[in-house]
C-alpha atoms as a PDB file:
ATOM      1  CA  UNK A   1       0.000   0.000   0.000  1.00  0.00           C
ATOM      2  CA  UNK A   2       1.199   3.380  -0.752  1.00  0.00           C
ATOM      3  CA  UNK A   3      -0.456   6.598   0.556  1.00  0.00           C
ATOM      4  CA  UNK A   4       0.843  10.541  -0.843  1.00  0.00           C
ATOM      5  CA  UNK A   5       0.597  13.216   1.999  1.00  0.00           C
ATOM      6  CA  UNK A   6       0.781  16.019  -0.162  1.00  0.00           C
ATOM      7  CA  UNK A   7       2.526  19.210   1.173  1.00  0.00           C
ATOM      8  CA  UNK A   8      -0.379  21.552   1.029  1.00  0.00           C
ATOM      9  CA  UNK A   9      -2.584  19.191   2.843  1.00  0.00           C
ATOM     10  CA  UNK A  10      -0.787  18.978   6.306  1.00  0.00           C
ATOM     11  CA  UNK A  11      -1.587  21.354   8.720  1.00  0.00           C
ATOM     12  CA  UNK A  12      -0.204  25.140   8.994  1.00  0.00           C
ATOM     13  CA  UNK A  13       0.227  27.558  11.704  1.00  0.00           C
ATOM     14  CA  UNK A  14       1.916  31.017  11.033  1.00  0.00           C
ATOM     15  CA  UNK A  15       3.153  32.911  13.962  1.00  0.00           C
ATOM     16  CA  UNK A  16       4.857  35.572  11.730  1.00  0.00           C
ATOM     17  CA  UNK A  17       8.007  34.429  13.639  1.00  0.00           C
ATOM     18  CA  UNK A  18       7.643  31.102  12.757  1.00  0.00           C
ATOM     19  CA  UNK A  19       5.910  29.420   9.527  1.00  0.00           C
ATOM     20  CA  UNK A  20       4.951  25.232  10.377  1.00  0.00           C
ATOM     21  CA  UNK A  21       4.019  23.065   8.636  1.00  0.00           C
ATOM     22  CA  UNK A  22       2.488  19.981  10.219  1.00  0.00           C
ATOM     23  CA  UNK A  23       2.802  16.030   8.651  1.00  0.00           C
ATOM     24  CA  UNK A  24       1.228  14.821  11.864  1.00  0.00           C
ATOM     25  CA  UNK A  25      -1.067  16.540  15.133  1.00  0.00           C
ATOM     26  CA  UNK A  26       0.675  18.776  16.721  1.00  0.00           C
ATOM     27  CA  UNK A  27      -0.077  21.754  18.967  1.00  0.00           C
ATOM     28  CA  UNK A  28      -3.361  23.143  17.839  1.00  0.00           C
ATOM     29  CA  UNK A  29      -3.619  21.212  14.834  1.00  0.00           C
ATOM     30  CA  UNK A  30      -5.125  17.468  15.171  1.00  0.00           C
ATOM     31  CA  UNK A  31      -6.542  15.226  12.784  1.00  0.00           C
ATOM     32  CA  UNK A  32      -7.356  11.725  14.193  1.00  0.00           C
ATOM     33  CA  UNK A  33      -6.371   9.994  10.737  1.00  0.00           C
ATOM     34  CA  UNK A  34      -2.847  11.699  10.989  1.00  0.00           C
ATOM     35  CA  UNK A  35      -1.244  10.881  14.675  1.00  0.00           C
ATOM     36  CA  UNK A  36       1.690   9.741  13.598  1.00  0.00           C
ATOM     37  CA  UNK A  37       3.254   6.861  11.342  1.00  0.00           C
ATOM     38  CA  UNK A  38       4.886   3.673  13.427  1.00  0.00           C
ATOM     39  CA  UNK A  39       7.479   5.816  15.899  1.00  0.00           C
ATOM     40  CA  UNK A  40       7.405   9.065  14.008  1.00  0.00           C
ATOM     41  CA  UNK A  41       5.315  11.351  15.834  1.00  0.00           C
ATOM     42  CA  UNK A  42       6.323  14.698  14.082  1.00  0.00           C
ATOM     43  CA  UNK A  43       7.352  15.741  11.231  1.00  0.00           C
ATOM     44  CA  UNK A  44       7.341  19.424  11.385  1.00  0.00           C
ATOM     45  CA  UNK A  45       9.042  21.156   8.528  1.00  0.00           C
ATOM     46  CA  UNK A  46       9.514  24.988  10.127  1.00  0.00           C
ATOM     47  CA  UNK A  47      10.666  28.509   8.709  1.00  0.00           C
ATOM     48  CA  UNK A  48      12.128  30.826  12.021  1.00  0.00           C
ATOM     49  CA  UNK A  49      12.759  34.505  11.292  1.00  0.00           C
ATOM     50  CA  UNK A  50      15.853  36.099  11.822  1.00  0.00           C
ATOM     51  CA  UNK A  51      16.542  36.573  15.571  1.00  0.00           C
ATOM     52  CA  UNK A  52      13.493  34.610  16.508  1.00  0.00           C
ATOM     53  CA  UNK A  53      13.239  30.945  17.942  1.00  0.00           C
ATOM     54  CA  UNK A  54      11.902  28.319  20.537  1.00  0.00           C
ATOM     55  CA  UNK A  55      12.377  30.187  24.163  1.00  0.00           C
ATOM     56  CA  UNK A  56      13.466  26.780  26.791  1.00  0.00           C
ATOM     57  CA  UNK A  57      10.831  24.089  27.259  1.00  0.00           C
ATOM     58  CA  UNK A  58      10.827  21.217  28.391  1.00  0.00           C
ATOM     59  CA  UNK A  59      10.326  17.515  26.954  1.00  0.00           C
ATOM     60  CA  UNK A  60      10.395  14.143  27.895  1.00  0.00           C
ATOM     61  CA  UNK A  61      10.510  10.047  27.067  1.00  0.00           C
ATOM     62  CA  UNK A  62      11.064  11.586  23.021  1.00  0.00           C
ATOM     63  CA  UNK A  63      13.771  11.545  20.259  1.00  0.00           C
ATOM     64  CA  UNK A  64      14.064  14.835  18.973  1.00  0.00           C
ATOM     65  CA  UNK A  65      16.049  15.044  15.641  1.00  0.00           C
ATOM     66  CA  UNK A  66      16.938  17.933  13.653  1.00  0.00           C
ATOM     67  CA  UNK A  67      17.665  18.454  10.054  1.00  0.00           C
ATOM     68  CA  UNK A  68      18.966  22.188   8.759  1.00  0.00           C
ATOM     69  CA  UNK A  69      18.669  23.294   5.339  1.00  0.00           C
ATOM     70  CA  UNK A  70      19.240  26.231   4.968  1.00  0.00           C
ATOM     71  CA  UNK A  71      20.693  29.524   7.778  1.00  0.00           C
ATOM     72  CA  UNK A  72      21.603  27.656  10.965  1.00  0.00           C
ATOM     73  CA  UNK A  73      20.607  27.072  15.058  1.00  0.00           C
ATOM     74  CA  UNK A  74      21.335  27.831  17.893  1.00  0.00           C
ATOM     75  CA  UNK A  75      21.308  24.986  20.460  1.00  0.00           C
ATOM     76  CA  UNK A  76      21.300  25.663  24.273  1.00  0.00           C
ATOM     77  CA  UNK A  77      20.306  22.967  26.672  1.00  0.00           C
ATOM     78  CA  UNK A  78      19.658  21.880  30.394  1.00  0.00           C
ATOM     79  CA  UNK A  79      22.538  19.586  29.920  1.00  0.00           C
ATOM     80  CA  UNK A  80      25.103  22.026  29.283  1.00  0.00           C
ATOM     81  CA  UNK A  81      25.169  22.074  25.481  1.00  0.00           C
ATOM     82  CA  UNK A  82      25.868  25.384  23.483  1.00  0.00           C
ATOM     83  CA  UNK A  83      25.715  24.503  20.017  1.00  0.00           C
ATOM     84  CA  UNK A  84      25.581  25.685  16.491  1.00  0.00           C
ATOM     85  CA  UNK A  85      23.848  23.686  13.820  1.00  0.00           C
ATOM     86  CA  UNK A  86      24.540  24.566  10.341  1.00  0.00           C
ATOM     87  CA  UNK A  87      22.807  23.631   7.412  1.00  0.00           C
ATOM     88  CA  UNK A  88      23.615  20.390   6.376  1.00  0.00           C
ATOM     89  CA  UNK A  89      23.708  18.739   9.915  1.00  0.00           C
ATOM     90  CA  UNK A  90      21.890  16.349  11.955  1.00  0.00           C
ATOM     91  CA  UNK A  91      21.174  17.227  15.671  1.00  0.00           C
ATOM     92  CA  UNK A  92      19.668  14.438  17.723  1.00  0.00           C
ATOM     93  CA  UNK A  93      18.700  14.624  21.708  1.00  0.00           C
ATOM     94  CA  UNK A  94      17.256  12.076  23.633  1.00  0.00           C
ATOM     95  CA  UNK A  95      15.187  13.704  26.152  1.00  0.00           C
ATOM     96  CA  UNK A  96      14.755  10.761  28.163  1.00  0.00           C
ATOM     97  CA  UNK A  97      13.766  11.774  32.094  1.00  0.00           C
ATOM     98  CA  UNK A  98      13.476  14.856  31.231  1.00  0.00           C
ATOM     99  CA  UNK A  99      15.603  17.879  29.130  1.00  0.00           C
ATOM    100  CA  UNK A 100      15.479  21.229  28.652  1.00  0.00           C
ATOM    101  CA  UNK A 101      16.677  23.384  25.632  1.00  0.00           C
ATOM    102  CA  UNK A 102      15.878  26.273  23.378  1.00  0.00           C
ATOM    103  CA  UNK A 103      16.711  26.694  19.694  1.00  0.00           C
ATOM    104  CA  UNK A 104      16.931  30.252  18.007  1.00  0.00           C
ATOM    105  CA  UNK A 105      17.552  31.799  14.653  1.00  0.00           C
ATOM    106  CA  UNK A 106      21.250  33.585  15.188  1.00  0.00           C
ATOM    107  CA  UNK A 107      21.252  35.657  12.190  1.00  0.00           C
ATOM    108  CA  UNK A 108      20.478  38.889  12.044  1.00  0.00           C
ATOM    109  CA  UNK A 109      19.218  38.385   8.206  1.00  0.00           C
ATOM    110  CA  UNK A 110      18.757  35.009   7.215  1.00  0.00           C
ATOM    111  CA  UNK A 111      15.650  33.341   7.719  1.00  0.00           C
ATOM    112  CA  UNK A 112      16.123  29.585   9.305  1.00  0.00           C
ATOM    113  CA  UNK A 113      14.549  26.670   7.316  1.00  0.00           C
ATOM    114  CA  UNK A 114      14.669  23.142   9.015  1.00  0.00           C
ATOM    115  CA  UNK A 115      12.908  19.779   9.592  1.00  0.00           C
ATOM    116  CA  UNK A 116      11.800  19.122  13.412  1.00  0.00           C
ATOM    117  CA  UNK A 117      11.169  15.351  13.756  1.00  0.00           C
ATOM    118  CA  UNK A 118       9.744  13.428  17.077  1.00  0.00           C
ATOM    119  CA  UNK A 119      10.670   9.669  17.105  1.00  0.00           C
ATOM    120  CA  UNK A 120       9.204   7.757  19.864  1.00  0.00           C
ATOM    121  CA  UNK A 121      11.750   5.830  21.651  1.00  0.00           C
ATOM    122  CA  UNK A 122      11.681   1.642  21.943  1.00  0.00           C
ATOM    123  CA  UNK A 123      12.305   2.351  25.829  1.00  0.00           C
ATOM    124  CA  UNK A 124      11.428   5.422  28.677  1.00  0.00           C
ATOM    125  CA  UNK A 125      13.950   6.554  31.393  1.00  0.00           C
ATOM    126  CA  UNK A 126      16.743   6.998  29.010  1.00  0.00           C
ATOM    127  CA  UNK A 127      19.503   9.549  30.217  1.00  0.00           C
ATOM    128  CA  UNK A 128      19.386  12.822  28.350  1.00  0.00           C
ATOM    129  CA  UNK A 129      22.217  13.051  25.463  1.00  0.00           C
ATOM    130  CA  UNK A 130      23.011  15.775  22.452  1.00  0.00           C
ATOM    131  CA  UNK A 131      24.814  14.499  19.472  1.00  0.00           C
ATOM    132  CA  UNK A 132      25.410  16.100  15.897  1.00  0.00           C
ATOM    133  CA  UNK A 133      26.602  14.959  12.415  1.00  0.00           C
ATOM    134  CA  UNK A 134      27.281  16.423   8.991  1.00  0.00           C
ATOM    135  CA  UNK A 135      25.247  14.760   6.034  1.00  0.00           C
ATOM    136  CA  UNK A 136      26.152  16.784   3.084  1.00  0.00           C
ATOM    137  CA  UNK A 137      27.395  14.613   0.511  1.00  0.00           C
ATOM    138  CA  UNK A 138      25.797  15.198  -3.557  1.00  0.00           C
ATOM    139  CA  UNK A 139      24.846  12.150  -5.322  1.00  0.00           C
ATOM    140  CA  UNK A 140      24.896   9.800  -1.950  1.00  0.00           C
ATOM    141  CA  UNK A 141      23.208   7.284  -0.363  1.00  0.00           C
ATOM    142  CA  UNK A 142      24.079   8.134   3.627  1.00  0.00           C
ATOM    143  CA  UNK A 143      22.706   6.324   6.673  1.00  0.00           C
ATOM    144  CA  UNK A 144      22.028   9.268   9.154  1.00  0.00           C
ATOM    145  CA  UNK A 145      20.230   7.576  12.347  1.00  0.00           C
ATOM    146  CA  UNK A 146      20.058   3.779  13.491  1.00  0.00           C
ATOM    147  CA  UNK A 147      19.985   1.975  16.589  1.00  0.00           C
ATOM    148  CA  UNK A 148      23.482   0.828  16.695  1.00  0.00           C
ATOM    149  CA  UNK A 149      25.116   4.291  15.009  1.00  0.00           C
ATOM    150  CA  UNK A 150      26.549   2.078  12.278  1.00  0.00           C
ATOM    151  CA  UNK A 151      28.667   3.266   9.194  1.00  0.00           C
ATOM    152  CA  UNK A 152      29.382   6.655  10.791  1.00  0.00           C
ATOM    153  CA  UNK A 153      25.440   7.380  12.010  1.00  0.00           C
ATOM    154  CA  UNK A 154      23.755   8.576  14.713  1.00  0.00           C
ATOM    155  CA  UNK A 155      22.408   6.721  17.213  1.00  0.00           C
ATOM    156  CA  UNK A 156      18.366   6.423  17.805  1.00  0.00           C
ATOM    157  CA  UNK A 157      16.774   4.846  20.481  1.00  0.00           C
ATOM    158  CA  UNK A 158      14.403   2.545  18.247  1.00  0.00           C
ATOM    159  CA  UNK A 159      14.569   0.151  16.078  1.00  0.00           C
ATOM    160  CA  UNK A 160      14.403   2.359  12.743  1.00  0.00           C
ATOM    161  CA  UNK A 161      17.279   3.530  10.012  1.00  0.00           C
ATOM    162  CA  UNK A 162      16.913   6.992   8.698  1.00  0.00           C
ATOM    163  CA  UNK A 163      18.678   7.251   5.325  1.00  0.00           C
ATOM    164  CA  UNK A 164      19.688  10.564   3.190  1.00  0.00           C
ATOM    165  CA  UNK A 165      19.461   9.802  -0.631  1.00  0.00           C
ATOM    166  CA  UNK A 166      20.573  13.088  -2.816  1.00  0.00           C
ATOM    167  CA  UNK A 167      19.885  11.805  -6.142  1.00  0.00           C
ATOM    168  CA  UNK A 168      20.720  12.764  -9.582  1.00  0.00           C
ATOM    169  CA  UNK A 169      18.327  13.356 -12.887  1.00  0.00           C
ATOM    170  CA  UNK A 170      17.008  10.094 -13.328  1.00  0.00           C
ATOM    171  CA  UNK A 171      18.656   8.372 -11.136  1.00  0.00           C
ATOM    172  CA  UNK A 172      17.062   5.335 -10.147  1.00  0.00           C
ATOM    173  CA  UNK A 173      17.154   3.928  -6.579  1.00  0.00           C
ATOM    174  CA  UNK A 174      15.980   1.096  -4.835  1.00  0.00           C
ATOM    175  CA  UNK A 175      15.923  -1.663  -1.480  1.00  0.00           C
ATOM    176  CA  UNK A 176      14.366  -4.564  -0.679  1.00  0.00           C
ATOM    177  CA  UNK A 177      11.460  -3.718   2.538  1.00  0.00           C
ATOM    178  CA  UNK A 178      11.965  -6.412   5.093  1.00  0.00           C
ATOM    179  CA  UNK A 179       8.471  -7.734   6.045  1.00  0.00           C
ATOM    180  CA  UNK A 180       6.494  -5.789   8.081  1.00  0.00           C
ATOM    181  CA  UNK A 181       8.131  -2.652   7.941  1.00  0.00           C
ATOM    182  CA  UNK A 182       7.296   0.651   7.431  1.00  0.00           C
ATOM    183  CA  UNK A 183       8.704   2.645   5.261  1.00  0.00           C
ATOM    184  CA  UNK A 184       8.367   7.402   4.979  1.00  0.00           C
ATOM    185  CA  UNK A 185      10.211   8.843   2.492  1.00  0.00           C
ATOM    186  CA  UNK A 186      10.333  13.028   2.666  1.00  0.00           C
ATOM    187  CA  UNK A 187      10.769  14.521  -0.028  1.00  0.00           C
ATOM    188  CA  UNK A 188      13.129  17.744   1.133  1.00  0.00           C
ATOM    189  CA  UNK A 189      13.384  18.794  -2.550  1.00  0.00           C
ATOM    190  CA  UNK A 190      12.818  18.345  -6.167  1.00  0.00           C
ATOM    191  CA  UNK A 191      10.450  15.614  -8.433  1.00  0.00           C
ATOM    192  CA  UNK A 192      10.281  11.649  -7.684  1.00  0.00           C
ATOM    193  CA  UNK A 193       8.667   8.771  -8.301  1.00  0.00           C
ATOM    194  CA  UNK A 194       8.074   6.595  -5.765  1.00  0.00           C
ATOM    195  CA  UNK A 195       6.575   3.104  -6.350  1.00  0.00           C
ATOM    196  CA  UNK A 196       4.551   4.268  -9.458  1.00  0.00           C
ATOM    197  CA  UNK A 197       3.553   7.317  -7.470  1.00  0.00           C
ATOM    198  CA  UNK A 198       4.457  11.053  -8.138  1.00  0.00           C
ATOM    199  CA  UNK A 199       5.565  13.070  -5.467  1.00  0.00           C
ATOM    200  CA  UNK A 200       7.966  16.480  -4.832  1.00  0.00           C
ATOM    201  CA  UNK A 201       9.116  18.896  -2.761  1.00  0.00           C
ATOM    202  CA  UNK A 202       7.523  19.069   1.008  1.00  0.00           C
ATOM    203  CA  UNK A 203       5.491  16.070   0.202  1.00  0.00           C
ATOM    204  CA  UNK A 204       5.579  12.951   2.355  1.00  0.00           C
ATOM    205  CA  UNK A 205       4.566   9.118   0.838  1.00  0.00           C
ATOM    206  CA  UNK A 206       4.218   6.204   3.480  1.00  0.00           C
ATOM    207  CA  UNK A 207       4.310   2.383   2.507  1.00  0.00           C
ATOM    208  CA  UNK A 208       3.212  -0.606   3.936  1.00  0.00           C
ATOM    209  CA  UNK A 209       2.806  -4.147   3.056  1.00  0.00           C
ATOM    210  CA  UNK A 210       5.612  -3.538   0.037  1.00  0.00           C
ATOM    211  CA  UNK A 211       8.468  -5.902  -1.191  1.00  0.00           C
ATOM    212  CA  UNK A 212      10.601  -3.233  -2.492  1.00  0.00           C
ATOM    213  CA  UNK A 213      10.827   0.590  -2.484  1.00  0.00           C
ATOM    214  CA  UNK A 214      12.011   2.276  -5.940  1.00  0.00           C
ATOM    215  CA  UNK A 215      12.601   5.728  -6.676  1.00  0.00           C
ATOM    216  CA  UNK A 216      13.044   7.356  -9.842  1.00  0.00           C
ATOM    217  CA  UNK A 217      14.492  11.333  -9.770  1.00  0.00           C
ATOM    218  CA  UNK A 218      13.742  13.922 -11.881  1.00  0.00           C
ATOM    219  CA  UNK A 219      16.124  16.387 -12.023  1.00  0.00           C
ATOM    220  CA  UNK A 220      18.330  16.423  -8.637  1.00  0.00           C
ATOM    221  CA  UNK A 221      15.967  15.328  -5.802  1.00  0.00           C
ATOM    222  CA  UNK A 222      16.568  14.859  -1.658  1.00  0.00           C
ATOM    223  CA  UNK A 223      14.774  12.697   0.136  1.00  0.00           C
ATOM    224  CA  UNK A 224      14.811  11.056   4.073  1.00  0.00           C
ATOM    225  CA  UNK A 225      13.872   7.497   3.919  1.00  0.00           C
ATOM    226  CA  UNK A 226      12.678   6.203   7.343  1.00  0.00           C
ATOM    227  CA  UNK A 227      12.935   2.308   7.725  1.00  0.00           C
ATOM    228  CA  UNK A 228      10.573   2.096  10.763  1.00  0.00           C
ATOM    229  CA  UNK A 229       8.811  -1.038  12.662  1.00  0.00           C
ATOM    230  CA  UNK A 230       5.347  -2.388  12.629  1.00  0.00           C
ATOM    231  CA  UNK A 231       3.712  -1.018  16.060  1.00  0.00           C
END
């Protein structure tokens, strides 16, 4: 089964500081049909003005992952982490019993254009850590997240692999889906085809109950594969 979640379909909130655009419920947006996807809970893809950002708050028992495309963050948290995350990296923090952290917009011009992604962790009561990576290669398939930070990846409480494909014009691209697995692929830019179905920029497809997932670019193309459980 394959299923498009087109990009003007999720839900929206502008708060003139911050433009958000919703895959899943969150905040004041809820749709029943749209809680979630096997252990992602959020896919937020968010646009911060310059100066502007997330004041401290707190979260708990949730993987909070990162993904900067374009300006850059800055990361301040209750476990002593001061950090700036450029466009191009990874950030992942496992809030675990409980962290605290803000994330603003340093520039003074540049607006800041990122994913925000909740993964819900396998366990609860895991100790608060901060780790970030670089994924910036062109025309590479790179394993970001996974449970056992394998081949250079971060590590994810849960048993899920989150690849970055950047793929050339018509590049074709394919794996074998173990049974019962999920599978999300975000499109972060460009044209694809994905099982027989169209999608592009901002746009989200989820599969289930497939042997294979095959992807066909048009033109250069992004895209975050998430190799998730049943649940």
């Amino acid at each position: 089964m394959i299923y498009l979640r087109k990009a003007d379909v999720r839900g929206h909130a502008n708060h003139g500081w911050l433009d958000s655009w919703h895959t899943f419920s969150f905040a004041d947006y809820h749709d029943a049909n749209f809680m979630g996807f096997s252990a992602l809970r959020v896919i937020n893809e968010d646009r911060v003005q310059s100066g502007q950002g997330f004041p401290t708050h707190p979260h708990k028992d949730m993987e909070i992952l990162s993904y900067v495309l374009s300006g850059a963050i800055e990361h301040k948290d209750s476990m002593g982490n001061k950090e700036h995350v450029p466009a191009g990296d990874f950030q992942i923090m496992s809030a675990g019993t409980g962290v605290r952290h803000s994330e603003y917009n340093p520039s003074t011009s540049e607006p800041l254009h990122f994913y925000q992604i909740w993964i819900i962790p396998d366990r609860q009561g895991i100790t608060p850590r901060y780790e970030q990576k670089s994924f910036t290669a062109k025309h590479a398939r790179q394993l970001v997240l996974s449970p056992d930070a394998r081949d250079g990846s971060l590590k994810v409480y849960q048993d899920m692999d989150l690849w970055r494909w950047a793929l050339d014009d018509q590049e074709q691209a394919q794996f074998d889906i173990q049974e019962g697995r999920r599978i999300w692929v975000q499109v972060v830019k460009g044209n694809i085809d994905v099982n027989g179905t169209q999608a592009s920029t901002s746009d989200g497809v989820a599969l289930w109950d497939e042997s294979s997932l095959n992807i066909i670019s048009y033109g250069e193309s992004e895209v975050l594969i998430f190799d998730l459980p049943k649940v």
